[in-house]
N, C-alpha and C. Protein backbone atom coordinates (compact mmCIF):
# COMPACT_ATOMS: atom_id res chain seq x y z
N UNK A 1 63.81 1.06 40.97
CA UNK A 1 62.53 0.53 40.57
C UNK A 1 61.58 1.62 40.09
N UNK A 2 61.40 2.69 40.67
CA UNK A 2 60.53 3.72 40.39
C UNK A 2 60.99 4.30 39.25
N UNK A 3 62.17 4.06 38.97
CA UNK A 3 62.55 4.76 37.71
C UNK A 3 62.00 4.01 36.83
N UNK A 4 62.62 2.86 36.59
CA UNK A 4 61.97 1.65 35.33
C UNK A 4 60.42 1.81 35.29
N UNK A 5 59.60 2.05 36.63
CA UNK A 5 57.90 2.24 36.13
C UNK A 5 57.96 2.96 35.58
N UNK A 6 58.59 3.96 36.05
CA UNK A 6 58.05 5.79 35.60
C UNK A 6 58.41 5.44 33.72
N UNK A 7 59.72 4.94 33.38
CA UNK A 7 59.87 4.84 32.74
C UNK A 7 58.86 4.01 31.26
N UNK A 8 58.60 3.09 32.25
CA UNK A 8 57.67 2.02 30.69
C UNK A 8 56.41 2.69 30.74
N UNK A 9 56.05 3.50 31.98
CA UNK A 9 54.47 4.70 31.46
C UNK A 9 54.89 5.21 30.70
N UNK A 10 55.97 5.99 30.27
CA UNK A 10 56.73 6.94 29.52
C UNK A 10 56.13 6.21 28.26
N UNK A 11 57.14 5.35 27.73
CA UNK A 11 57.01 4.56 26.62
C UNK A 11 55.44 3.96 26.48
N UNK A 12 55.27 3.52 27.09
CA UNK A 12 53.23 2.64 26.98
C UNK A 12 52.63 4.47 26.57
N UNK A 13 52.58 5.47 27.30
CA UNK A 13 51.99 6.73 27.09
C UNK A 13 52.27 7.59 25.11
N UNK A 14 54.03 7.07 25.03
CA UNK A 14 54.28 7.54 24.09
C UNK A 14 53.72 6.39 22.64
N UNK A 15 53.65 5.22 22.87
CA UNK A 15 52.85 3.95 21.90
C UNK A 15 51.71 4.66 21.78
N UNK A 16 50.64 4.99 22.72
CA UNK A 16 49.50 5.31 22.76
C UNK A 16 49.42 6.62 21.90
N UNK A 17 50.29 7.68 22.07
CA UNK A 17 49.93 8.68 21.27
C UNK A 17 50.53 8.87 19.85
N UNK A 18 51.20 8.01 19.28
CA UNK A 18 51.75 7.24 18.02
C UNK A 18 50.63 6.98 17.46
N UNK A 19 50.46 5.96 18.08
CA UNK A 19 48.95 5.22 17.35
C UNK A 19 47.81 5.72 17.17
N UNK A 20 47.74 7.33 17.77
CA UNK A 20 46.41 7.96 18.12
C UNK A 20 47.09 8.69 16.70
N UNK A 21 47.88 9.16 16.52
CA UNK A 21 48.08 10.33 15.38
C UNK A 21 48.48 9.61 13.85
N UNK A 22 48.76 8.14 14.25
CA UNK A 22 48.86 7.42 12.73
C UNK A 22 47.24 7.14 12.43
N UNK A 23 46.33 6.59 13.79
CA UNK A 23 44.88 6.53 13.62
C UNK A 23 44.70 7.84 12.66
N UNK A 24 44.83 9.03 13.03
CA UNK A 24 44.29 10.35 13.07
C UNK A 24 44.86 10.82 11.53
N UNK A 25 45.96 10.78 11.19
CA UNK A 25 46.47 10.64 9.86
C UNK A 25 45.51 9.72 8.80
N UNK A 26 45.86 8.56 9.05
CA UNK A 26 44.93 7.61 8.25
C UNK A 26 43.78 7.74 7.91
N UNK A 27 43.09 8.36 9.21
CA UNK A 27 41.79 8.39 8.95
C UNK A 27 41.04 9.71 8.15
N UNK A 28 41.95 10.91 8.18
CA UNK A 28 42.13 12.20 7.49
C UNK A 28 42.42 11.75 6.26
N UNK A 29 43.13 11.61 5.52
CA UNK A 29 43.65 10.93 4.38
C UNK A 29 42.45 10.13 4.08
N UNK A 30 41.98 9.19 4.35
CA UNK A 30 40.54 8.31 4.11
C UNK A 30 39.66 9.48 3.80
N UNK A 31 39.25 9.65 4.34
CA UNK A 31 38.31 11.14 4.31
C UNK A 31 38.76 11.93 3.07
N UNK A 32 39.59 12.40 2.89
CA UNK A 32 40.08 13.41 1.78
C UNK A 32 39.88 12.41 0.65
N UNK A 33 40.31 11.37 0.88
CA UNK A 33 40.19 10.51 -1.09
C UNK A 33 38.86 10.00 -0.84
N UNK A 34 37.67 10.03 0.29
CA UNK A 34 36.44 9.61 -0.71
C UNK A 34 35.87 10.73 -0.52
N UNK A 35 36.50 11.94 -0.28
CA UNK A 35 35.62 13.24 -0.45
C UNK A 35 35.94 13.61 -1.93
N UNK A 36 37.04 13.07 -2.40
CA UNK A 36 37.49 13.41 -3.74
C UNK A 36 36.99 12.57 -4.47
N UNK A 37 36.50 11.35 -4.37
CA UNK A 37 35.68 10.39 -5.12
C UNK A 37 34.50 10.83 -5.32
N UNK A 38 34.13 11.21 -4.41
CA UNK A 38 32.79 12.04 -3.89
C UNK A 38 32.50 13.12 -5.52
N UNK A 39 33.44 13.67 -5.35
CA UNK A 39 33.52 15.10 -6.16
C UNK A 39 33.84 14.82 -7.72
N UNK A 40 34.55 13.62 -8.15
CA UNK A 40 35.04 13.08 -8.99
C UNK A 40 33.71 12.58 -9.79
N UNK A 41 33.08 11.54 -8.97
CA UNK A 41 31.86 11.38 -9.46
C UNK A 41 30.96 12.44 -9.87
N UNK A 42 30.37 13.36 -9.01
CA UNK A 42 29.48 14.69 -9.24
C UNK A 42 30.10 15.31 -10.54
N UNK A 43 31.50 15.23 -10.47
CA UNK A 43 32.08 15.94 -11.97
C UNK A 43 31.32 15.10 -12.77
N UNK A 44 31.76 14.02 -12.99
CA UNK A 44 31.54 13.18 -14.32
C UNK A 44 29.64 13.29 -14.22
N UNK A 45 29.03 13.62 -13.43
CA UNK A 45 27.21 13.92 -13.91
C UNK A 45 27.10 15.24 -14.36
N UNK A 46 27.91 16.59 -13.91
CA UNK A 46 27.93 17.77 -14.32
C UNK A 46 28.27 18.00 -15.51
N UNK A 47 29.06 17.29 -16.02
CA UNK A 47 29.54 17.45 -17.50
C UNK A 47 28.31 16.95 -18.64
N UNK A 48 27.72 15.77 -17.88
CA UNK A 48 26.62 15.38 -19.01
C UNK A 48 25.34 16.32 -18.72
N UNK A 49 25.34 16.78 -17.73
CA UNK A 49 24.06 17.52 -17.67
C UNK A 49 24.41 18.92 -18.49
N UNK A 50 25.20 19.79 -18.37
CA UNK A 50 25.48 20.65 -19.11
C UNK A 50 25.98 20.47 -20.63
N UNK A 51 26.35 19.32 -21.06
CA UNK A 51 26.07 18.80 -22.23
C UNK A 51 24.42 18.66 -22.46
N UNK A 52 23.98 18.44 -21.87
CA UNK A 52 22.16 18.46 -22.14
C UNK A 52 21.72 19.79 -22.01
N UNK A 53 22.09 20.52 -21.08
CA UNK A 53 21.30 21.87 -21.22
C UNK A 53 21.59 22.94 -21.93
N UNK A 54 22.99 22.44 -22.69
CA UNK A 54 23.41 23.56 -23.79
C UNK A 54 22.64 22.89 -25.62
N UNK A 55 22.17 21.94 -25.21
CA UNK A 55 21.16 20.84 -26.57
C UNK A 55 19.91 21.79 -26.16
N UNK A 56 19.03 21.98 -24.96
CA UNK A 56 18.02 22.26 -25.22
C UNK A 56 17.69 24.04 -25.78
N UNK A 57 18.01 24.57 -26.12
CA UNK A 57 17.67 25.78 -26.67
C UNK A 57 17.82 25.42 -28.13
N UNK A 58 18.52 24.79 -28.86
CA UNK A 58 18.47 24.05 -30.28
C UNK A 58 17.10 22.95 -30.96
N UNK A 59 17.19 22.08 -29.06
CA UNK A 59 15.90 21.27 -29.24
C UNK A 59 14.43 22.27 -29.44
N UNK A 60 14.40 23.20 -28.53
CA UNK A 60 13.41 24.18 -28.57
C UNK A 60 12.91 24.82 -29.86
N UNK A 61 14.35 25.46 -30.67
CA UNK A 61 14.18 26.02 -31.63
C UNK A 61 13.64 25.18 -32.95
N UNK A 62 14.27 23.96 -33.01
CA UNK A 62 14.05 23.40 -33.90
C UNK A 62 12.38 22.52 -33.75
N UNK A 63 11.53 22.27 -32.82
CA UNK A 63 10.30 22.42 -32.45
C UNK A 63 9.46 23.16 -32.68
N UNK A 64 10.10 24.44 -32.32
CA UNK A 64 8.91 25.81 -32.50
C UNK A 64 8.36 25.75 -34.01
N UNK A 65 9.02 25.56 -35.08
CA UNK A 65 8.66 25.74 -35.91
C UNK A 65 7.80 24.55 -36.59
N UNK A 66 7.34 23.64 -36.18
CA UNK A 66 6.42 22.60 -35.82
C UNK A 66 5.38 22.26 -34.93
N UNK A 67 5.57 22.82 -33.49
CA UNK A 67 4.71 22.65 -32.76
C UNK A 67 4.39 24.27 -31.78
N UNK A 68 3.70 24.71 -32.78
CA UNK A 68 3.19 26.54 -32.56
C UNK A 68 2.25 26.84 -31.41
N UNK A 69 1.27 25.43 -31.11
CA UNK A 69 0.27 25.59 -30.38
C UNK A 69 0.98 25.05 -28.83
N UNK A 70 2.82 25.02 -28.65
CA UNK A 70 2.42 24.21 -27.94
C UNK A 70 3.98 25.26 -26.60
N UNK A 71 3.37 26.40 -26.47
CA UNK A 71 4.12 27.12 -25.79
C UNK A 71 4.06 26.76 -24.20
N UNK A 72 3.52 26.35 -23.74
CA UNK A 72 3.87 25.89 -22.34
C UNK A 72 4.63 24.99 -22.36
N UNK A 73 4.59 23.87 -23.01
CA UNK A 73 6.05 23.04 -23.36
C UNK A 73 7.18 23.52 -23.41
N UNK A 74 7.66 24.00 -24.38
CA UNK A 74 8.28 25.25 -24.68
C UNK A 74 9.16 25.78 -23.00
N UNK A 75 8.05 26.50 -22.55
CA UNK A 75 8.42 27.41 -21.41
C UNK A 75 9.20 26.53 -20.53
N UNK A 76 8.51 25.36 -20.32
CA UNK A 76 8.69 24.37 -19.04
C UNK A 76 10.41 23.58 -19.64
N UNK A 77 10.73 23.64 -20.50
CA UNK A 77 11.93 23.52 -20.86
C UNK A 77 13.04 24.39 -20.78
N UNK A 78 12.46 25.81 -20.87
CA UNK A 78 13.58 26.43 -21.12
C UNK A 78 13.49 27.52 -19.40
N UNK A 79 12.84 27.20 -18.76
CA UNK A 79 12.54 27.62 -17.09
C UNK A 79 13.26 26.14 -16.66
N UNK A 80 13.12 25.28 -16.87
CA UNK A 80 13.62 23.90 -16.52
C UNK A 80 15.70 24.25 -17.08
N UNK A 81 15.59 24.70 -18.07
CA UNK A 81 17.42 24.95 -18.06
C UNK A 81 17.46 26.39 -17.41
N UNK A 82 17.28 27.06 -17.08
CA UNK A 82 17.31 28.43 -16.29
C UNK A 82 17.46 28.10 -14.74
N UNK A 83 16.61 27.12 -14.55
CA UNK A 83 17.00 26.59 -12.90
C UNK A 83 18.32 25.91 -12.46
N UNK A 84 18.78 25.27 -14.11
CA UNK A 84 19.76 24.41 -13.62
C UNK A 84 21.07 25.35 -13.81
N UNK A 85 20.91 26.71 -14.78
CA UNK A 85 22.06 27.65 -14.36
C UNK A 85 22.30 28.72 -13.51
N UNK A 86 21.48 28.40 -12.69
CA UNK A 86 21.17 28.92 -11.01
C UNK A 86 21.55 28.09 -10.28
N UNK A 87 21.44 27.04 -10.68
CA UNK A 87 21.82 26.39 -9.53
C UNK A 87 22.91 26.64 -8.92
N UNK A 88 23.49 26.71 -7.42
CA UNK A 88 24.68 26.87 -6.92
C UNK A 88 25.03 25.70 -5.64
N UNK A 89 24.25 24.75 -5.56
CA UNK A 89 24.54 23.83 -4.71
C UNK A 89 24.19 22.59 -5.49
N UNK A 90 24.76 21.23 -4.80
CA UNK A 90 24.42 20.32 -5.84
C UNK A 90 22.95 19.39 -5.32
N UNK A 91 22.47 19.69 -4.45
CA UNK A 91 21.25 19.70 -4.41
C UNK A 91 19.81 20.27 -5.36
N UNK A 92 20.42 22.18 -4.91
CA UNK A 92 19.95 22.70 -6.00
C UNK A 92 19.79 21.74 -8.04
N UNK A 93 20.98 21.42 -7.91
CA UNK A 93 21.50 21.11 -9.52
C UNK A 93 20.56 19.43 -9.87
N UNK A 94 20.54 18.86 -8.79
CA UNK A 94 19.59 17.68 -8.66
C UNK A 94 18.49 17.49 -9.10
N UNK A 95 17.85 18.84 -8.05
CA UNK A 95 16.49 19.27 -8.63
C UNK A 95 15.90 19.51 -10.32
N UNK A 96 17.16 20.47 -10.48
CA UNK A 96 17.03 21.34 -11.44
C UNK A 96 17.25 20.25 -12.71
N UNK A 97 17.84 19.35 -12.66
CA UNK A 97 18.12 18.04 -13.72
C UNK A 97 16.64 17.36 -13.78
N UNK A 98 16.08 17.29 -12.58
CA UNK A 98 15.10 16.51 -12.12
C UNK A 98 13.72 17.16 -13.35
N UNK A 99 13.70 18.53 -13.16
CA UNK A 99 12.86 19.46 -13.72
C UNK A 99 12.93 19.24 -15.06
N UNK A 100 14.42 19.00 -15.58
CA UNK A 100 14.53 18.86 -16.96
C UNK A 100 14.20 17.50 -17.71
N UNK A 101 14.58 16.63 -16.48
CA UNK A 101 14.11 15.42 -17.43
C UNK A 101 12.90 15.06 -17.62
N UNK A 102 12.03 15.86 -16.82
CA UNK A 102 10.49 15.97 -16.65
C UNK A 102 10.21 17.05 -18.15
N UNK A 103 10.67 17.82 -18.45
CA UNK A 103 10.37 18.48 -19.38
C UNK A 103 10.65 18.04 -20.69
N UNK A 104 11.72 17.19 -20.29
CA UNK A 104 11.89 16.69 -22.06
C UNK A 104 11.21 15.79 -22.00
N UNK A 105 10.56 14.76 -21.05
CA UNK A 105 9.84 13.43 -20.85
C UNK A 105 8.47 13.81 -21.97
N UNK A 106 7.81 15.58 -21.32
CA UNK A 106 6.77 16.13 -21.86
C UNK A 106 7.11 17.12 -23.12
N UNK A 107 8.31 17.41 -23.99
CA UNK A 107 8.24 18.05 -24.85
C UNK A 107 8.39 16.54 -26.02
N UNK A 108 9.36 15.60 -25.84
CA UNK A 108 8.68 14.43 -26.61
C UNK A 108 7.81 13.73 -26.60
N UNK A 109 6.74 13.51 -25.33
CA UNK A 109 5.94 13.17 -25.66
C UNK A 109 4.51 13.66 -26.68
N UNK A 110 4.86 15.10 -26.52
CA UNK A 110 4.06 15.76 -27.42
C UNK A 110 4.17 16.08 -28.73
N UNK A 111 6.00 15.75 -28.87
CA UNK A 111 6.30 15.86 -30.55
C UNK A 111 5.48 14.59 -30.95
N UNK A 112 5.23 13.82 -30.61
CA UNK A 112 4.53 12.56 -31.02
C UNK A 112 3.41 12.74 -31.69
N UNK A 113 2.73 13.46 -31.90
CA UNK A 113 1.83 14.01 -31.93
C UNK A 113 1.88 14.93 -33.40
N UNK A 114 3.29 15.29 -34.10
CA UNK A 114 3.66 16.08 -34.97
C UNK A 114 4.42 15.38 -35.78
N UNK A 115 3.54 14.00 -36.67
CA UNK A 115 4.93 13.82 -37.99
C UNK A 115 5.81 14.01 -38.43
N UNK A 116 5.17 15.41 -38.79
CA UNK A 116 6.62 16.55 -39.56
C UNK A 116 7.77 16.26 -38.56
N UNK A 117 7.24 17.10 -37.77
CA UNK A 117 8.78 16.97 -36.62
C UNK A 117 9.49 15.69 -36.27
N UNK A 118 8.52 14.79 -36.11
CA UNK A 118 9.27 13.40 -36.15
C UNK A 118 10.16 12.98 -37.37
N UNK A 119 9.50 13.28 -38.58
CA UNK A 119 10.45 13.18 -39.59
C UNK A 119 11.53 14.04 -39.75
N UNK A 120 11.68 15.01 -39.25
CA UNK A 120 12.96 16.21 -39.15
C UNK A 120 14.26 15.49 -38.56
N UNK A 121 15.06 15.37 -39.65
CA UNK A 121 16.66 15.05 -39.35
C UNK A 121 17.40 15.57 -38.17
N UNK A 122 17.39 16.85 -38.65
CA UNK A 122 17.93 17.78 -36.83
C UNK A 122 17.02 17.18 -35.55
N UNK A 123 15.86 17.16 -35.44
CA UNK A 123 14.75 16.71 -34.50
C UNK A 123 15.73 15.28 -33.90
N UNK A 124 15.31 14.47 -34.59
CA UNK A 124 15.77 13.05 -34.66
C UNK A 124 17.45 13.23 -34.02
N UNK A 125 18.38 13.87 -34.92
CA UNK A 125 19.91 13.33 -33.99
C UNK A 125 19.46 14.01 -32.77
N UNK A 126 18.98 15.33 -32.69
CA UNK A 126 18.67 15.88 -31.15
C UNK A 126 18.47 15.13 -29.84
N UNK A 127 16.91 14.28 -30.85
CA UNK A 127 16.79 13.23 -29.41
C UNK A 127 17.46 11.98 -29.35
N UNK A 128 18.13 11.92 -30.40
CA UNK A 128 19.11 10.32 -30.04
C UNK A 128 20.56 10.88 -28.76
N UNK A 129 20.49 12.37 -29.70
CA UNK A 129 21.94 12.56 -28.82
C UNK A 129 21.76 12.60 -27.68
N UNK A 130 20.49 13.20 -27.08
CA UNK A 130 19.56 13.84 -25.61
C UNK A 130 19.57 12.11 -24.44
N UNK A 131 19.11 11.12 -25.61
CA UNK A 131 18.70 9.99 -24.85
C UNK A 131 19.79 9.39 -24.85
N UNK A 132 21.23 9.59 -25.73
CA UNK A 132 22.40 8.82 -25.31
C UNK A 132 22.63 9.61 -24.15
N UNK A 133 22.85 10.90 -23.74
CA UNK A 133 23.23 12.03 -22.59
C UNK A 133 22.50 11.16 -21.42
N UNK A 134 20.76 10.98 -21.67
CA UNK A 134 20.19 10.40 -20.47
C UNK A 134 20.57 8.94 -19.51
N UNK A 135 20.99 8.50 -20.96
CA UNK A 135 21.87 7.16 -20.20
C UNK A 135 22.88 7.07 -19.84
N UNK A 136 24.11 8.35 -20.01
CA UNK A 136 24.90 8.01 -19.43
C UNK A 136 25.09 8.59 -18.12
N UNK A 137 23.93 9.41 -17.80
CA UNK A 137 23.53 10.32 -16.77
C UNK A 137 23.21 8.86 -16.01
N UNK A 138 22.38 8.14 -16.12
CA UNK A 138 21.46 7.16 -15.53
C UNK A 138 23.09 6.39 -14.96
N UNK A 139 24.01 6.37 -15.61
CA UNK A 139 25.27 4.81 -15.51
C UNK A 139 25.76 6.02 -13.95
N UNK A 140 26.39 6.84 -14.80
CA UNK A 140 27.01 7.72 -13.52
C UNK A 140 26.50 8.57 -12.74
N UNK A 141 24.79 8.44 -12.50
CA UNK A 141 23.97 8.29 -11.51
C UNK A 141 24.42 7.38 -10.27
N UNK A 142 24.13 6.31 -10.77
CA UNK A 142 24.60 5.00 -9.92
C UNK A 142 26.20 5.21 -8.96
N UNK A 143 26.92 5.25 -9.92
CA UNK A 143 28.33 5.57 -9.33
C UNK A 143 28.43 6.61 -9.02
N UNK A 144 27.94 7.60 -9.07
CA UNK A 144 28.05 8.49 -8.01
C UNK A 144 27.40 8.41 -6.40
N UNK A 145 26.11 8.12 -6.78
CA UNK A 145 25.48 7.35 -5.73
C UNK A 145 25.98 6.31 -4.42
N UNK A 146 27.07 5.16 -5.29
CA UNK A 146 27.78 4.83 -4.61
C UNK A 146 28.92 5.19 -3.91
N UNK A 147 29.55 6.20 -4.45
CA UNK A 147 30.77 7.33 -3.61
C UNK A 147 29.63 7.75 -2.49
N UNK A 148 28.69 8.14 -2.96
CA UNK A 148 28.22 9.25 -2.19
C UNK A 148 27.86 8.45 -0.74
N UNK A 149 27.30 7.09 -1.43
CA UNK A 149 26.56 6.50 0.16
C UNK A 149 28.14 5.95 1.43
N UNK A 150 29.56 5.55 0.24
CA UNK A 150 30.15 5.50 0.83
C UNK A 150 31.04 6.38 2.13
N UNK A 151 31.06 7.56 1.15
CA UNK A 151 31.73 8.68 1.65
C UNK A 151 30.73 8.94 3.13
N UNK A 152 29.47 8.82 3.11
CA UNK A 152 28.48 9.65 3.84
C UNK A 152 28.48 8.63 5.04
N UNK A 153 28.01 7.08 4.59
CA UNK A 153 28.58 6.12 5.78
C UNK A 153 30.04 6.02 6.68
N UNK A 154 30.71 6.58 6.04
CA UNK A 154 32.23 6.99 6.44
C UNK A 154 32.37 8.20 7.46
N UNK A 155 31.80 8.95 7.01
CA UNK A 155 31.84 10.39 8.34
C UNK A 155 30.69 10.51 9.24
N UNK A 156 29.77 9.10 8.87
CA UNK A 156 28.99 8.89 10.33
C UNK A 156 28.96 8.08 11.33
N UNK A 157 30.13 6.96 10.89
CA UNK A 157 30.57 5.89 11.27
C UNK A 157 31.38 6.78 12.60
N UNK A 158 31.31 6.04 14.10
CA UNK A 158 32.09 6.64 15.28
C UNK A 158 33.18 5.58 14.99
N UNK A 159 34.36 5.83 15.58
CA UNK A 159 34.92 7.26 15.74
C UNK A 159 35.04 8.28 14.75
N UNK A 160 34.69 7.75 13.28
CA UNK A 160 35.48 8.90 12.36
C UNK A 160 34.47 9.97 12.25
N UNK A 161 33.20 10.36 13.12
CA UNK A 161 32.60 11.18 12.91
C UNK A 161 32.63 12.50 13.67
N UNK A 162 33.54 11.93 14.34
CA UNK A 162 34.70 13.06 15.43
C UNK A 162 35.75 14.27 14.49
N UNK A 163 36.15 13.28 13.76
CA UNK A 163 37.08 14.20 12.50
C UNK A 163 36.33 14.94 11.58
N UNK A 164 35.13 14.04 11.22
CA UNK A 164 34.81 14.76 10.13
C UNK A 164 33.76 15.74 10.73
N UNK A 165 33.26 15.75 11.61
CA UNK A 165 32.47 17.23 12.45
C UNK A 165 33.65 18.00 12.63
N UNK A 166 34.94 17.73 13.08
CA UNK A 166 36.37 19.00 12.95
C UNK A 166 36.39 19.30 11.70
N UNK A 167 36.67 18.98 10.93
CA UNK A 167 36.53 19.11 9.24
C UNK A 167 35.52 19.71 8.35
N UNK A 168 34.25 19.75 9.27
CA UNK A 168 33.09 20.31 8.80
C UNK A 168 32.47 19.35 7.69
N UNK A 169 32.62 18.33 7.69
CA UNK A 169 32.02 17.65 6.32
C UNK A 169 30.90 17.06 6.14
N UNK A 170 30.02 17.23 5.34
CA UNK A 170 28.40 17.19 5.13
C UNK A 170 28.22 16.14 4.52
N UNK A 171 27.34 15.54 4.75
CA UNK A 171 26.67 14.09 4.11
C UNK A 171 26.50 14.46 2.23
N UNK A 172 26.85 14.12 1.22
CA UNK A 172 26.83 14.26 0.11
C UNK A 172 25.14 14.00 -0.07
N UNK A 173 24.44 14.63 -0.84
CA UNK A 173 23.07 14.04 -1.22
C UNK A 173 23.03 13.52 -2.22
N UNK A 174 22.34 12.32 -2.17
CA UNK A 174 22.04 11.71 -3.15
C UNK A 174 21.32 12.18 -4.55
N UNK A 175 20.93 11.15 -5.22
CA UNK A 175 21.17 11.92 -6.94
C UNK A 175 19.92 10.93 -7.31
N UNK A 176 18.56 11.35 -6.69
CA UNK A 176 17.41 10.74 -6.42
C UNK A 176 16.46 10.75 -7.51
N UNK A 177 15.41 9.72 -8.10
CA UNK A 177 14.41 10.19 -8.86
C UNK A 177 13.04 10.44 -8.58
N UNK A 178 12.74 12.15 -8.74
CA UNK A 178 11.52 12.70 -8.29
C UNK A 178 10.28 11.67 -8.27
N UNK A 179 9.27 11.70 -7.49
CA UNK A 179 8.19 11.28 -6.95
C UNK A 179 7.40 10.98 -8.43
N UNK A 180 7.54 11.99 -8.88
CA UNK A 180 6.40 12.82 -10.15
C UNK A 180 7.30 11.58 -11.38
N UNK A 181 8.28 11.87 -11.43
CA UNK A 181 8.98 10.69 -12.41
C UNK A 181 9.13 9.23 -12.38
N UNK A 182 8.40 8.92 -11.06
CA UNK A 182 8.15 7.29 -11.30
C UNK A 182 7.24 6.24 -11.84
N UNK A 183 6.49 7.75 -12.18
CA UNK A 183 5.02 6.74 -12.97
C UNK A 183 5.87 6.50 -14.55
N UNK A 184 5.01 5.68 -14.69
CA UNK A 184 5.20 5.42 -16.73
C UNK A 184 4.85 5.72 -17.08
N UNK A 185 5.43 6.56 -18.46
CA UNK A 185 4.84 7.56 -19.56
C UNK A 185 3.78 6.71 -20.25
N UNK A 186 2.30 7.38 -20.46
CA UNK A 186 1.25 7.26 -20.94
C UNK A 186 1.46 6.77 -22.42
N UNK A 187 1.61 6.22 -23.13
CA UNK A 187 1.28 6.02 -24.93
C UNK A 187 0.22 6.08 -25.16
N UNK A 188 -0.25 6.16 -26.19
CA UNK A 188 -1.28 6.16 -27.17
C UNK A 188 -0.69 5.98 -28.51
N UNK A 189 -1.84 4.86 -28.73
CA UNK A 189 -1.34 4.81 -30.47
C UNK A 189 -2.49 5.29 -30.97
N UNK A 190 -3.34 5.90 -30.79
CA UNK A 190 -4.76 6.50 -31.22
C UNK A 190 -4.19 7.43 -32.59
């Protein structure tokens, strides 16, 4: 008799630690593909943002020679892409997008102001190409957003927040719009 107990603890002990390391597998593996979703997404916004910040030194140039009086514009654009090739975290890079879309918000709103330049061919594809870039920033904003809230609800969720503190893995930040960017741009038709 003591044998057969000893025995089915054996087996009930060995079920239990099966199931703890297929848990523990599974749940590692989970983790790794929405950390890679995670990252997958952030790719696909990095590519359009650096598609935008290699446009603005062209956008700049092709301005200057239209709008002479209007060098703080100017600056705040091209300090606005200087932050974003500093950047080294994707927080940092958030910001630094954040800065830029604030700067082009204010370097077109002030071409407005300059016919000529509005009528300029180069000017014109610049900002069509700039505002197709912004929207597709805006689409895979969203979807990244959603990896991100998933992934982040995932390694805070108990038990799996046991693994992912072994793992070291950090809440992804979100891909937020600044305070300063929620008002609506001013018009004038004056």
């Amino acid at each position: 008799m003591a044998i057969g107990i000893g025995l089915i603890a054996f087996f009930i002990l060995l079920l239990v630690v099966i199931v703890l390391v297929v848990y523990a597998v599974s749940l590692y593996n989970s983790l790794v593909r929405l950390r890679n979703q995670n990252e997958k997404a952030w790719s696909n916004i990095d590519v359009l943002l650096k598609q935008r910040a290699d446009m603005l030194p062209n956008l700049v140039e092709t301005c200057k020679g239209y709008m002479q009086h209007e060098r703080g514009t100017f600056e705040a654009v091209t300090n606005a892409r200087s932050s974003w090739q500093r950047a080294s975290t994707r927080g940092e890079q958030i910001e630094a997008n954040n800065q830029i879309a604030g700067a082009l918000k204010s370097l077109f709103a002030v071409a407005e102001n300059y016919p000529e330049l509005k009528a300029n061919q180069n000017f014109l594809q610049l900002q069509a190409t700039i505002q197709q870039i912004e929207n597709q920033i805006a689409v895979r904003r969203e979807s990244y957003n959603d990896a991100a809230n998933v992934f982040n609800t995932t390694i805070q969720q108990f038990p799996n927040l046991i693994v992912a503190r072994m793992l070291a893995y950090q809440p992804a930040p979100y891909f937020k719009v600044e305070e300063a960017d929620r008002a609506a741009p001013k018009v004038s038709f004056a």
